[in-house]
PDB file of N, CA and C in Angstrom:
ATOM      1  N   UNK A   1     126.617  96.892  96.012  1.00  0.00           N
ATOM      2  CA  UNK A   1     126.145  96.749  94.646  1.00  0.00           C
ATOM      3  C   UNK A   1     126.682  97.900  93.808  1.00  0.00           C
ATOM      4  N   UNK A   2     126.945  97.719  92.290  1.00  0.00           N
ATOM      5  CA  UNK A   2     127.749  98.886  91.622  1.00  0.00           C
ATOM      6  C   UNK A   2     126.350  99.458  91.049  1.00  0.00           C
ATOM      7  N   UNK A   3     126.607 100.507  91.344  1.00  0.00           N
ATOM      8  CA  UNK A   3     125.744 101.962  91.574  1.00  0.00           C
ATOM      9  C   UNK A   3     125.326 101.925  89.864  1.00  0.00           C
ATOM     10  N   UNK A   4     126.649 101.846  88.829  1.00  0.00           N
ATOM     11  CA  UNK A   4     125.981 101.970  87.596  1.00  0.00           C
ATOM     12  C   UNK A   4     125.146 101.037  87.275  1.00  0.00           C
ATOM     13  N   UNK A   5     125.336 100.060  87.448  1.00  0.00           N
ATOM     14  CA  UNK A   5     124.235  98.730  87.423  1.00  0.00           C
ATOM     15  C   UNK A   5     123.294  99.164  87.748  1.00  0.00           C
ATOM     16  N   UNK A   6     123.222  99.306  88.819  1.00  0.00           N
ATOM     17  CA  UNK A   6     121.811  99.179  89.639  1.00  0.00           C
ATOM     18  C   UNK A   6     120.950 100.507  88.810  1.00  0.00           C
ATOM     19  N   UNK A   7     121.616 101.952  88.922  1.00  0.00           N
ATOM     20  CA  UNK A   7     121.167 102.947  87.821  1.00  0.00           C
ATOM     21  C   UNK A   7     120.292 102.203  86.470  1.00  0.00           C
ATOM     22  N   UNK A   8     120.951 101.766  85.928  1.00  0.00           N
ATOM     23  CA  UNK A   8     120.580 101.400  84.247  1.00  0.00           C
ATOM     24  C   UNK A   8     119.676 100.229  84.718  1.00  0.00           C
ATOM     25  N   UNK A   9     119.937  99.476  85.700  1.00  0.00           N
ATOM     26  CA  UNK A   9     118.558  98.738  85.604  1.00  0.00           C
ATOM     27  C   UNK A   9     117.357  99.201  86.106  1.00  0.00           C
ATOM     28  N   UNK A  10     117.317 100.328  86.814  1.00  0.00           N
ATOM     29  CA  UNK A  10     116.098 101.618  86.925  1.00  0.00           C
ATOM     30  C   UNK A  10     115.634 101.690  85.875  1.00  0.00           C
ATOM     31  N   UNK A  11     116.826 102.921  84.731  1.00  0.00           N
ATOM     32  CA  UNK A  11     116.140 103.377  83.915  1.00  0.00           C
ATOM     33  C   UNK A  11     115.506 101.999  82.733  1.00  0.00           C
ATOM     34  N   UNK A  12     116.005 101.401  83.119  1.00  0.00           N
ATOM     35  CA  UNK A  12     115.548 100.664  82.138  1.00  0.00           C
ATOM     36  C   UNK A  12     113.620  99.369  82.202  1.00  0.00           C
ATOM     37  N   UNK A  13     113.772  99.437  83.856  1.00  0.00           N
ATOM     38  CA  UNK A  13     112.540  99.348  84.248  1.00  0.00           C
ATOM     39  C   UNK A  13     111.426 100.476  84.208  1.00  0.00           C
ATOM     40  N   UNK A  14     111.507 101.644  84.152  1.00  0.00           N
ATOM     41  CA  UNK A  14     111.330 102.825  83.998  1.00  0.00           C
ATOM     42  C   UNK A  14     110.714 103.177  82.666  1.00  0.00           C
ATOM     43  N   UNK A  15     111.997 102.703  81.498  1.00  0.00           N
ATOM     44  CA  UNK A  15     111.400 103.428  79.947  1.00  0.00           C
ATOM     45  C   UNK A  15     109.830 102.053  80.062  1.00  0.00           C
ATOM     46  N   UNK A  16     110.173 100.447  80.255  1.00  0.00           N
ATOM     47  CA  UNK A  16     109.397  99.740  79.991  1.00  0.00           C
ATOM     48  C   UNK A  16     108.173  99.764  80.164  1.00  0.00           C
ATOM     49  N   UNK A  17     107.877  99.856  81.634  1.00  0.00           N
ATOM     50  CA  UNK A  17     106.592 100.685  82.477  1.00  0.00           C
ATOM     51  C   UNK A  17     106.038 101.185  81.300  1.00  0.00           C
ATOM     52  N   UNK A  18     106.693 102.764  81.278  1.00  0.00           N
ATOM     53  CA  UNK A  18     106.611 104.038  80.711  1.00  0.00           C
ATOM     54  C   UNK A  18     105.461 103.817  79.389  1.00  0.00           C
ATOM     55  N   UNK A  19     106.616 102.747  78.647  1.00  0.00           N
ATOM     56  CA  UNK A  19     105.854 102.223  77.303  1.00  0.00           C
ATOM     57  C   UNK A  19     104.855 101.409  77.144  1.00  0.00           C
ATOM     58  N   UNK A  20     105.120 100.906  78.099  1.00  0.00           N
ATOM     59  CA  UNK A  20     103.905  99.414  78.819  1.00  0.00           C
ATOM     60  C   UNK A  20     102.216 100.286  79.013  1.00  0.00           C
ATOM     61  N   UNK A  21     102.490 101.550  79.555  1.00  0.00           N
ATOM     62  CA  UNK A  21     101.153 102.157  80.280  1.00  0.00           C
ATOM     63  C   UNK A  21     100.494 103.461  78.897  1.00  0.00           C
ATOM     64  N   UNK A  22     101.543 103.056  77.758  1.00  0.00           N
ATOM     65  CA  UNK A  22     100.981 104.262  76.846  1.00  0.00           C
ATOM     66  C   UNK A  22     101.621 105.453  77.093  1.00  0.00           C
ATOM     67  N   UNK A  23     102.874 105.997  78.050  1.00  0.00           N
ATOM     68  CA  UNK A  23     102.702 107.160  78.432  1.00  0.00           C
ATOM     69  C   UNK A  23     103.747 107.764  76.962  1.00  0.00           C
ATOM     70  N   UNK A  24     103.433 109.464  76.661  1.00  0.00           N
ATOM     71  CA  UNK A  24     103.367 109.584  75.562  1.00  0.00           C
ATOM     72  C   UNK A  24     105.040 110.905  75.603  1.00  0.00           C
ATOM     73  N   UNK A  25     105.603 110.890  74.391  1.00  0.00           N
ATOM     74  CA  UNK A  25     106.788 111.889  74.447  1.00  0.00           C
ATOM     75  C   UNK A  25     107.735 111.730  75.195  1.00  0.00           C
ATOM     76  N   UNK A  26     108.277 110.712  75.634  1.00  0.00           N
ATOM     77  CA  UNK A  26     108.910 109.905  76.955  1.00  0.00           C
ATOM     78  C   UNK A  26     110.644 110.670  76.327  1.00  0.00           C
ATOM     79  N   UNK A  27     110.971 111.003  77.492  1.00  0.00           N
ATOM     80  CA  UNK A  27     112.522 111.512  77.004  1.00  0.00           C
ATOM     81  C   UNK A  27     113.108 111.361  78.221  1.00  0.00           C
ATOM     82  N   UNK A  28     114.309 110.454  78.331  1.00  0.00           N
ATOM     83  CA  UNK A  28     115.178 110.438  79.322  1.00  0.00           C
ATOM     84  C   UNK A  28     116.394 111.513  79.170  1.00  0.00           C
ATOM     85  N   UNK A  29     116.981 111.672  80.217  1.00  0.00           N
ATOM     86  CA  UNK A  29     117.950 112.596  80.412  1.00  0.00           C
ATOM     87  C   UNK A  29     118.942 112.106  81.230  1.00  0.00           C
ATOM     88  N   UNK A  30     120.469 111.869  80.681  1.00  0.00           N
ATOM     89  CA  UNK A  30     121.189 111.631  81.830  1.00  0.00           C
ATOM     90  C   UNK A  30     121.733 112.668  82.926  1.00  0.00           C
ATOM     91  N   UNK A  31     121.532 112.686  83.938  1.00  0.00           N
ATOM     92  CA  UNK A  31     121.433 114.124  84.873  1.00  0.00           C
ATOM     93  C   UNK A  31     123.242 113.857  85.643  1.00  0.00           C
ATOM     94  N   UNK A  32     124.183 112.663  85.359  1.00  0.00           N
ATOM     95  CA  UNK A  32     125.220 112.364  86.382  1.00  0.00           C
ATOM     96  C   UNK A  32     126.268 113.515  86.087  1.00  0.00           C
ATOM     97  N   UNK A  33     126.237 114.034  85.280  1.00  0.00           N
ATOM     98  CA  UNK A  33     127.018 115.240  85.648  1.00  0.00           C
ATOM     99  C   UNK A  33     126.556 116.869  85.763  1.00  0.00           C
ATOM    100  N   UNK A  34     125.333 116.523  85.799  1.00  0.00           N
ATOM    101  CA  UNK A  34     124.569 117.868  86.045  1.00  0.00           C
ATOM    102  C   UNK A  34     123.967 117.958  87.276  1.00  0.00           C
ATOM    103  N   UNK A  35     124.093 117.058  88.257  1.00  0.00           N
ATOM    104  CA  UNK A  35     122.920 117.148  89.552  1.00  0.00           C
ATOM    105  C   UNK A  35     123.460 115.766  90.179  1.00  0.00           C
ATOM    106  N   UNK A  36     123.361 116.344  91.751  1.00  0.00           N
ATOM    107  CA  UNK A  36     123.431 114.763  92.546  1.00  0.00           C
ATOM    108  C   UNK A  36     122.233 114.289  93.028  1.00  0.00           C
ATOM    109  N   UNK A  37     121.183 115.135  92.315  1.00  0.00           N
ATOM    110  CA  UNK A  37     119.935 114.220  92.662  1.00  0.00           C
ATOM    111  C   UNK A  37     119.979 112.726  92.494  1.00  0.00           C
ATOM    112  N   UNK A  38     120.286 112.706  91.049  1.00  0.00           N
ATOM    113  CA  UNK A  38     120.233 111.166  90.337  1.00  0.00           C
ATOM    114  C   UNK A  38     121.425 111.097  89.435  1.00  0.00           C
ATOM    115  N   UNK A  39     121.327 109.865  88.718  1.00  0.00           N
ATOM    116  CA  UNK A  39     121.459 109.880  87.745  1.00  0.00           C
ATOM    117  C   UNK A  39     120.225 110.105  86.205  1.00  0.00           C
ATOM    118  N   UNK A  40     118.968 109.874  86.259  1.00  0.00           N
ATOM    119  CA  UNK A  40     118.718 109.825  85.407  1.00  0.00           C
ATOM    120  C   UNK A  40     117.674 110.892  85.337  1.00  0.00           C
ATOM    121  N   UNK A  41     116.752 112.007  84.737  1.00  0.00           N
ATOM    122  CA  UNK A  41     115.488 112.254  85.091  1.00  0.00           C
ATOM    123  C   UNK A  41     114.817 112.129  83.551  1.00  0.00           C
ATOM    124  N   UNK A  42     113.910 111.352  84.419  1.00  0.00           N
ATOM    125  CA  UNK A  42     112.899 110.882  82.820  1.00  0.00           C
ATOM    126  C   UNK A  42     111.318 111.732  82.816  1.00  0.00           C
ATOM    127  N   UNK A  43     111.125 112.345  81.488  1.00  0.00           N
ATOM    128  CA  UNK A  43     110.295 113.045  81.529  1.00  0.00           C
ATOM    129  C   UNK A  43     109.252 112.660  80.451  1.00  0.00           C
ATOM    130  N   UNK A  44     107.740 112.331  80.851  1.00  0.00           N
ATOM    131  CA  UNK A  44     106.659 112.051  80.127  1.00  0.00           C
ATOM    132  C   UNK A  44     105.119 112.441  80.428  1.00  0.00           C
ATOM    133  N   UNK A  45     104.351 111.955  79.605  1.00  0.00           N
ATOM    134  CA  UNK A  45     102.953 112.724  79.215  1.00  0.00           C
ATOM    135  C   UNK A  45     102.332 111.769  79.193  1.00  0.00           C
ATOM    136  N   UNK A  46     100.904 112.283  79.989  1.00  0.00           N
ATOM    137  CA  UNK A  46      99.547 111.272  79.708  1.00  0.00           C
ATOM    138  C   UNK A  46      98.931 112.248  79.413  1.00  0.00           C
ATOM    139  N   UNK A  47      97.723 111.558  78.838  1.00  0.00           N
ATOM    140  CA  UNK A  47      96.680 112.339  77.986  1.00  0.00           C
ATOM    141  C   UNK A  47      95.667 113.162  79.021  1.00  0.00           C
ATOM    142  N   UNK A  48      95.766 112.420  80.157  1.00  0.00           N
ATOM    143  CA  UNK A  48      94.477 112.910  80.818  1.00  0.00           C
ATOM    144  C   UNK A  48      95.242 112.824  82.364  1.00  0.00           C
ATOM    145  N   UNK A  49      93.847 113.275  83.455  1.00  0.00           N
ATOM    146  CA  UNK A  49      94.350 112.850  84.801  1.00  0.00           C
ATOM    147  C   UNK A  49      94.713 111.573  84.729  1.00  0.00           C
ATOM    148  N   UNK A  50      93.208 110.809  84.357  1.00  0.00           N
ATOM    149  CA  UNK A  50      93.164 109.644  84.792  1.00  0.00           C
ATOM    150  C   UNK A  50      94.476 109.198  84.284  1.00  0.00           C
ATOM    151  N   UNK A  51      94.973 109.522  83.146  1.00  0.00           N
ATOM    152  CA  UNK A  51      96.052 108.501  82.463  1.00  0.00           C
ATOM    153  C   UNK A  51      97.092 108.808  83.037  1.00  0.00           C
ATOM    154  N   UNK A  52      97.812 110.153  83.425  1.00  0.00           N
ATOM    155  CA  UNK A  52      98.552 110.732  84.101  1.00  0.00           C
ATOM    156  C   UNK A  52      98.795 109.816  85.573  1.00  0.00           C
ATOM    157  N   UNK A  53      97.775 109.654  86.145  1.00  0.00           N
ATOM    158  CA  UNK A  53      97.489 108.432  87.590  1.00  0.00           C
ATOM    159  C   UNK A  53      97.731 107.354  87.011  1.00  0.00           C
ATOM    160  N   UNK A  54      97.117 106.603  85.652  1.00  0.00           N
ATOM    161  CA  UNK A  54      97.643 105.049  85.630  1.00  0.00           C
ATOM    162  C   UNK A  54      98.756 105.220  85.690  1.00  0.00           C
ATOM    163  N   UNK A  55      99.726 105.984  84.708  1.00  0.00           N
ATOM    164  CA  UNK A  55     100.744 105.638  84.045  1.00  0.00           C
ATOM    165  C   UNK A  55     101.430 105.694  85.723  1.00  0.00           C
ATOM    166  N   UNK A  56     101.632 106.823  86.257  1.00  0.00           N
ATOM    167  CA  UNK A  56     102.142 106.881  87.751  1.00  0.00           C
ATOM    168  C   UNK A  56     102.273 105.726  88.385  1.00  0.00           C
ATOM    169  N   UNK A  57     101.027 104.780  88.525  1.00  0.00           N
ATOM    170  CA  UNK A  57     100.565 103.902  89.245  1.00  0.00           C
ATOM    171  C   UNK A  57     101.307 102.909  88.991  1.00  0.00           C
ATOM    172  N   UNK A  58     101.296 102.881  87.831  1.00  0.00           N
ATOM    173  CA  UNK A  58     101.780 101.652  86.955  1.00  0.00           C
ATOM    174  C   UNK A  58     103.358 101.719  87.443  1.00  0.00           C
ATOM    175  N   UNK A  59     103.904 102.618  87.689  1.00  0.00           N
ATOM    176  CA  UNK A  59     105.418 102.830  87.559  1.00  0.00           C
ATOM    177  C   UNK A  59     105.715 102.273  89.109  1.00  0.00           C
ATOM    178  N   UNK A  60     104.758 103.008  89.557  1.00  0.00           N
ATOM    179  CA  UNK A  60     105.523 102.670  91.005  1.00  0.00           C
ATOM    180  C   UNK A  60     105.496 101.134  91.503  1.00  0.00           C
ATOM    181  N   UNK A  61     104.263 100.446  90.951  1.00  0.00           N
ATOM    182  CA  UNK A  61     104.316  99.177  90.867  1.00  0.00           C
ATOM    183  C   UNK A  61     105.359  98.614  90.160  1.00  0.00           C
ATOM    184  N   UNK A  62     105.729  98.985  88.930  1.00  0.00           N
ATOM    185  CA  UNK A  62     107.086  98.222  88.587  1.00  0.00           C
ATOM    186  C   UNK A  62     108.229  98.546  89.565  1.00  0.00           C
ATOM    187  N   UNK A  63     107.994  99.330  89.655  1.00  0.00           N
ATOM    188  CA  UNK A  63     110.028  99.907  90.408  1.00  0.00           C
ATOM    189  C   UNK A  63     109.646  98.765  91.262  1.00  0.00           C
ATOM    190  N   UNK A  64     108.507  98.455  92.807  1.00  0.00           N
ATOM    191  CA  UNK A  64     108.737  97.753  93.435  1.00  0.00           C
ATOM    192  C   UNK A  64     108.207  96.537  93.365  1.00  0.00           C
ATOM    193  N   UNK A  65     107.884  95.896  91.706  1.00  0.00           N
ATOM    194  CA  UNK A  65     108.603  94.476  91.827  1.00  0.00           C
ATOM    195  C   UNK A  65     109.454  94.426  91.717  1.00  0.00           C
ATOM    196  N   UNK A  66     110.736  95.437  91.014  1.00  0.00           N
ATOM    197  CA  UNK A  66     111.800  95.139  90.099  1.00  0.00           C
ATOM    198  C   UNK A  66     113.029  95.426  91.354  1.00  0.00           C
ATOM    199  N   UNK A  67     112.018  95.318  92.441  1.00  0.00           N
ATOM    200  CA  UNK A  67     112.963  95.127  94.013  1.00  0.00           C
ATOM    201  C   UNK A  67     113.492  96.888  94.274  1.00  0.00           C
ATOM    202  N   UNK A  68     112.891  98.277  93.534  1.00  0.00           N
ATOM    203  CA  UNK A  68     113.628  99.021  93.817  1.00  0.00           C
ATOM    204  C   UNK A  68     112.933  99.887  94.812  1.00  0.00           C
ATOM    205  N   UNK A  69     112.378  99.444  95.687  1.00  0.00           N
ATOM    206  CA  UNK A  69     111.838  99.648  96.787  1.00  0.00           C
ATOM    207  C   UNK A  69     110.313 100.194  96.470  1.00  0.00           C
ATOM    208  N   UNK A  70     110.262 100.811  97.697  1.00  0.00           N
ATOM    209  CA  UNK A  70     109.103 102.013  97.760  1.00  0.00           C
ATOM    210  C   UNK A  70     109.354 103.384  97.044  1.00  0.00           C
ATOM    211  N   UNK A  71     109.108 104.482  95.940  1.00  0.00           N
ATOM    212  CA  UNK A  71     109.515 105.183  95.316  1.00  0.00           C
ATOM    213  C   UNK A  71     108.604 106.272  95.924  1.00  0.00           C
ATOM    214  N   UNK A  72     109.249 107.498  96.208  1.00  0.00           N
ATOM    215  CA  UNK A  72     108.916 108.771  96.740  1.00  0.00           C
ATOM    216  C   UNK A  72     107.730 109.313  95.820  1.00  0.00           C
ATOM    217  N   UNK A  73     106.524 109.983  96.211  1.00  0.00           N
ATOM    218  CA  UNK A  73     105.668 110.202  95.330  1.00  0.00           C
ATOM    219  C   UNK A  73     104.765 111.495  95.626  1.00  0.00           C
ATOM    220  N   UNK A  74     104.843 112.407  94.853  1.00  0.00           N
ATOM    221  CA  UNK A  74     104.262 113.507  94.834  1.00  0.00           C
ATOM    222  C   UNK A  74     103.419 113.966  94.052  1.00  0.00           C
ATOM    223  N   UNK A  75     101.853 114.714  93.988  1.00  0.00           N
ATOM    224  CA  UNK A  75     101.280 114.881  93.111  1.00  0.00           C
ATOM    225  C   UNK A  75     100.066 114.157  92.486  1.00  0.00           C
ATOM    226  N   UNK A  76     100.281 112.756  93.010  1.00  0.00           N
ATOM    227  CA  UNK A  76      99.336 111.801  92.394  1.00  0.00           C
ATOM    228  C   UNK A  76      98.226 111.975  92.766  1.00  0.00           C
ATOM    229  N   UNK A  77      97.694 112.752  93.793  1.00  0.00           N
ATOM    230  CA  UNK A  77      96.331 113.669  93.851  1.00  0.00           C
ATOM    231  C   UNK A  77      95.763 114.511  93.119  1.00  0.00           C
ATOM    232  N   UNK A  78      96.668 115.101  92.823  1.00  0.00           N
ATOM    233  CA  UNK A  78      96.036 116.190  91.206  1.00  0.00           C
ATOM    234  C   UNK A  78      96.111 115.212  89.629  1.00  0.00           C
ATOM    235  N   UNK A  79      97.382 114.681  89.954  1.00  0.00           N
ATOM    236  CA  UNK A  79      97.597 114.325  88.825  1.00  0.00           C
ATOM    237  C   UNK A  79      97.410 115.188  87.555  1.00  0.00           C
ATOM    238  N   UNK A  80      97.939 116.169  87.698  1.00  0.00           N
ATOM    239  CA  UNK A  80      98.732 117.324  86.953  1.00  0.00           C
ATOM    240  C   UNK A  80      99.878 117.076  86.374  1.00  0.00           C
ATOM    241  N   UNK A  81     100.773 116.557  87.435  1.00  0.00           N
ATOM    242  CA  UNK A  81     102.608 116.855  87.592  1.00  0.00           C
ATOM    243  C   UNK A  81     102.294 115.453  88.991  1.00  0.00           C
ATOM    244  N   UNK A  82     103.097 114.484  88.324  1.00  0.00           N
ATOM    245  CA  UNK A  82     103.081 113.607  89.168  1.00  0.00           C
ATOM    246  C   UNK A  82     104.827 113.313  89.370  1.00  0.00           C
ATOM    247  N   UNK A  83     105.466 113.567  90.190  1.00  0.00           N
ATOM    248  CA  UNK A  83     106.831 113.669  90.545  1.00  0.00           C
ATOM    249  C   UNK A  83     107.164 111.951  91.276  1.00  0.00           C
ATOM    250  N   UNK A  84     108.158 111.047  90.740  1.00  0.00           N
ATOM    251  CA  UNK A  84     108.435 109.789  90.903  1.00  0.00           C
ATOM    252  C   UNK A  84     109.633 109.810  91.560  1.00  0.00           C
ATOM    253  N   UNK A  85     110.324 109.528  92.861  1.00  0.00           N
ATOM    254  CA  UNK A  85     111.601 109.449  92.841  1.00  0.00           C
ATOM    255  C   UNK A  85     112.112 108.264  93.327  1.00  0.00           C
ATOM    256  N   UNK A  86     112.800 107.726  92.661  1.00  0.00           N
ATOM    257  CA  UNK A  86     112.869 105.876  92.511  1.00  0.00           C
ATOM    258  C   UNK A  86     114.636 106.036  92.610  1.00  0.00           C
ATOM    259  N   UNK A  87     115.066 107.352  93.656  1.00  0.00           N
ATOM    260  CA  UNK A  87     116.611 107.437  93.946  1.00  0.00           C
ATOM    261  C   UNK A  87     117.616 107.673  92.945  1.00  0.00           C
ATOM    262  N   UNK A  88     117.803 106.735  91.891  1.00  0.00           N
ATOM    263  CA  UNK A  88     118.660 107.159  90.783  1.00  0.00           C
ATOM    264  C   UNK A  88     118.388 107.819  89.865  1.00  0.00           C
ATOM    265  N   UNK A  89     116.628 107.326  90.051  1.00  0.00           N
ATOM    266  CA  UNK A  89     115.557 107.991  88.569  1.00  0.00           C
ATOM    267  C   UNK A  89     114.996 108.702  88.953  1.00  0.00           C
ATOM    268  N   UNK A  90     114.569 109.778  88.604  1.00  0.00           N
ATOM    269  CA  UNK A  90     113.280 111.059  89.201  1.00  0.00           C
ATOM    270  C   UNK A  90     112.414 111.274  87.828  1.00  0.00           C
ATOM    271  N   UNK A  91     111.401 110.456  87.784  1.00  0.00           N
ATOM    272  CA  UNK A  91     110.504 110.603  86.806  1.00  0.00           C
ATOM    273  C   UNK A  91     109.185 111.539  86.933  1.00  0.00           C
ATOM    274  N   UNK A  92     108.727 112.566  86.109  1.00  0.00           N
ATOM    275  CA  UNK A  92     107.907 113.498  86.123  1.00  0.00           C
ATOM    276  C   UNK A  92     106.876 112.781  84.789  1.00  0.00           C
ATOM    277  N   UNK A  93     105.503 112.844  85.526  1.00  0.00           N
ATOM    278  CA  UNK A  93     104.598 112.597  84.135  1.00  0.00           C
ATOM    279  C   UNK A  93     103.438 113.875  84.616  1.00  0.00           C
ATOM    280  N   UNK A  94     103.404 114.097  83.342  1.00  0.00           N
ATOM    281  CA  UNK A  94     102.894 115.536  83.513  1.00  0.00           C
ATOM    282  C   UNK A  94     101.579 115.204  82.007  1.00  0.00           C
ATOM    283  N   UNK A  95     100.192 115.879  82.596  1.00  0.00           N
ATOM    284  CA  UNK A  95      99.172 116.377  81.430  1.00  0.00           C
ATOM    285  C   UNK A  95     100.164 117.381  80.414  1.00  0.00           C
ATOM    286  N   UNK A  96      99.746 117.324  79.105  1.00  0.00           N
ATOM    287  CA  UNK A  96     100.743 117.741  77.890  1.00  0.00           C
ATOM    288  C   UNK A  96     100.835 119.396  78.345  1.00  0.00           C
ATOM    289  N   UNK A  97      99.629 119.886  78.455  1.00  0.00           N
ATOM    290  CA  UNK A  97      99.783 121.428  78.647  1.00  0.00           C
ATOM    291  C   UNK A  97     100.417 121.361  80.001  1.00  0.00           C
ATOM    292  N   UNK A  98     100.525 121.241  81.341  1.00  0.00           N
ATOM    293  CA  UNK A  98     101.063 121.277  82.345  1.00  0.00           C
ATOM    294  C   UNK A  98     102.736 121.485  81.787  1.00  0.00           C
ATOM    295  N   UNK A  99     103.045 120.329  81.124  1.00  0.00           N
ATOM    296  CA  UNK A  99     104.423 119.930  80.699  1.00  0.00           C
ATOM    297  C   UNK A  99     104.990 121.353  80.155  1.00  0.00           C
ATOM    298  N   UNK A 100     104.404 121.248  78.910  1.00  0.00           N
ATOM    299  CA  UNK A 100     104.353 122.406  78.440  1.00  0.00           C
ATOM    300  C   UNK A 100     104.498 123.766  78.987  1.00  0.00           C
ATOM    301  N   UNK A 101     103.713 124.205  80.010  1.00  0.00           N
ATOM    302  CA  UNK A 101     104.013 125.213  80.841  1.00  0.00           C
ATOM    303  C   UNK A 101     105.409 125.645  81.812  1.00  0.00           C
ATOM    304  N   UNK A 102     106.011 124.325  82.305  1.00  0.00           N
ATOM    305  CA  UNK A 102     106.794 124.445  82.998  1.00  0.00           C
ATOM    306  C   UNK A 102     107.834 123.672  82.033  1.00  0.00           C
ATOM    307  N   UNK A 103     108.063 123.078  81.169  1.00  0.00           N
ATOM    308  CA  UNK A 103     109.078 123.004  80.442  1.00  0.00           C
ATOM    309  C   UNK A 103     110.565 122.871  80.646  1.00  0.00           C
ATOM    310  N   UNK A 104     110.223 121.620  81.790  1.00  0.00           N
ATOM    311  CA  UNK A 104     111.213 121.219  82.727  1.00  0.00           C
ATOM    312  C   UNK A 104     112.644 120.522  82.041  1.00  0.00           C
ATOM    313  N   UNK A 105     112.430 120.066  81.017  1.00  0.00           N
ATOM    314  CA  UNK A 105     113.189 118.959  80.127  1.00  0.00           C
ATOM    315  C   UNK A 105     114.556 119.874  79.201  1.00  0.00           C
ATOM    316  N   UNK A 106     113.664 121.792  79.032  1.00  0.00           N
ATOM    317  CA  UNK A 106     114.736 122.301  78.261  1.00  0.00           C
ATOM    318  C   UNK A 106     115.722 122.836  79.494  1.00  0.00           C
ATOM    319  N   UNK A 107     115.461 122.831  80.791  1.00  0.00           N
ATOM    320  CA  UNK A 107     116.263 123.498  81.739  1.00  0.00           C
ATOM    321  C   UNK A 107     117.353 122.348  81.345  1.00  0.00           C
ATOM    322  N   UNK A 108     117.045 120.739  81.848  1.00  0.00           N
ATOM    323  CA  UNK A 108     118.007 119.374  82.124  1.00  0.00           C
ATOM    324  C   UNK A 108     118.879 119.099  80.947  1.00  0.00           C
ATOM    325  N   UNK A 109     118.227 119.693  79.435  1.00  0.00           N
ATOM    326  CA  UNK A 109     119.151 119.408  78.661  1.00  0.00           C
ATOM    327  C   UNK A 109     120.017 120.025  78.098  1.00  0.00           C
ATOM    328  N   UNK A 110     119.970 121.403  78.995  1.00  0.00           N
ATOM    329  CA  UNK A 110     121.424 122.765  78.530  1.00  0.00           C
ATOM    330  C   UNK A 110     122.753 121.581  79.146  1.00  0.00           C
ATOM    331  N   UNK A 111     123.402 122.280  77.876  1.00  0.00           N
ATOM    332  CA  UNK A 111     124.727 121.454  77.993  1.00  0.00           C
ATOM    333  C   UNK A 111     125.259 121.479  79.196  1.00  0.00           C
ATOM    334  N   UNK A 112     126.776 121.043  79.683  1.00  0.00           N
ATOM    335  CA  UNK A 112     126.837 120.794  81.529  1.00  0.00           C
ATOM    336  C   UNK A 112     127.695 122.203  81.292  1.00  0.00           C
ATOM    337  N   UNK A 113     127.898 122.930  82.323  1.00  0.00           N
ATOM    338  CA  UNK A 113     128.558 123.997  82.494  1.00  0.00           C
ATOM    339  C   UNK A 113     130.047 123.900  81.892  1.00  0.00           C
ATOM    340  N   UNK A 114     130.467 122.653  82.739  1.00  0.00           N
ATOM    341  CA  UNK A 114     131.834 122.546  82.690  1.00  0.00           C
ATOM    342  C   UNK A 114     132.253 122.337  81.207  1.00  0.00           C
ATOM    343  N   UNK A 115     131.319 121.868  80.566  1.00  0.00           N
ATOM    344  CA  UNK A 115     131.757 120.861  78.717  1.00  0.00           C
ATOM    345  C   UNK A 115     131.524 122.515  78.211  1.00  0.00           C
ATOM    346  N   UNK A 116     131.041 123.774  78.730  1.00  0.00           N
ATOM    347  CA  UNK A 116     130.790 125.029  77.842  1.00  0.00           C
ATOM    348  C   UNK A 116     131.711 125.798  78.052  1.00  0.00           C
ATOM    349  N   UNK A 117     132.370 125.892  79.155  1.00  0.00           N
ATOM    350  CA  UNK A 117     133.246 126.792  79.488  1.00  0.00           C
ATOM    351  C   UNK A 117     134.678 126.181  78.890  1.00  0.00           C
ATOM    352  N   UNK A 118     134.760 124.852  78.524  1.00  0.00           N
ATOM    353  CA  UNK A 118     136.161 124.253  78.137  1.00  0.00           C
ATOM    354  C   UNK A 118     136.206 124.800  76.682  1.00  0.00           C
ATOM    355  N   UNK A 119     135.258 124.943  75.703  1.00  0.00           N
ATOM    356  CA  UNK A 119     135.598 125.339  74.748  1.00  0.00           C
ATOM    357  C   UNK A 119     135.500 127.138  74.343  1.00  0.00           C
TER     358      UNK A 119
END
């Protein structure tokens, strides 16, 4: 199967969820030339635990109707920082101050090394 396909139809099950469950400040990031984690890491906010857990919940249920298996899952006990890894996508939903604290989104979106040093 071609890898970009299959990618974009992640993220794109991913933003829907995302929007589907309320979750709030939603910002994707394309990570393919910054990291071989993924391609994509998507970063968002619930209001609360509890919402922080639906929205989670909610996701992992989509990825595996949308056939993309079982998705790696960390956190969904505190539901603080709930860490998603759905292989191409690595989605973080985080309570706003949590987010805030660790401020994971300004590390992913410094420009790529290589595009800084060319000019």
């Amino acid at each position: 199967m071609n890898r970009d396909f299959d990618s974009s139809q992640a993220i794109q099950t991913v933003l829907a969820s995302l929007e589907d469950s309320k979750a709030e400040d939603i910002v994707s990031i394309d990570i393919r030339r910054k990291s071989s984690l993924g391609d994509y890491m998507v970063i968002a906010s619930g209001r609360s635990h509890r919402h922080v857990a639906a929205v989670a919940e909610h996701l992992i249920q989509a990825l595996k109707d949308g056939g993309f298996g079982q998705a790696r899952v960390e956190g969904l006990g505190g539901a603080d920082w709930v860490l998603i890894d759905a292989g191409d996508v690595i989605v973080h939903v985080f309570r706003p101050e949590i987010r805030e604290f660790y401020n994971i989104e300004k590390m992913w979106q410094a420009p790529d090394l290589d595009e800084e040093t060319l000019h």
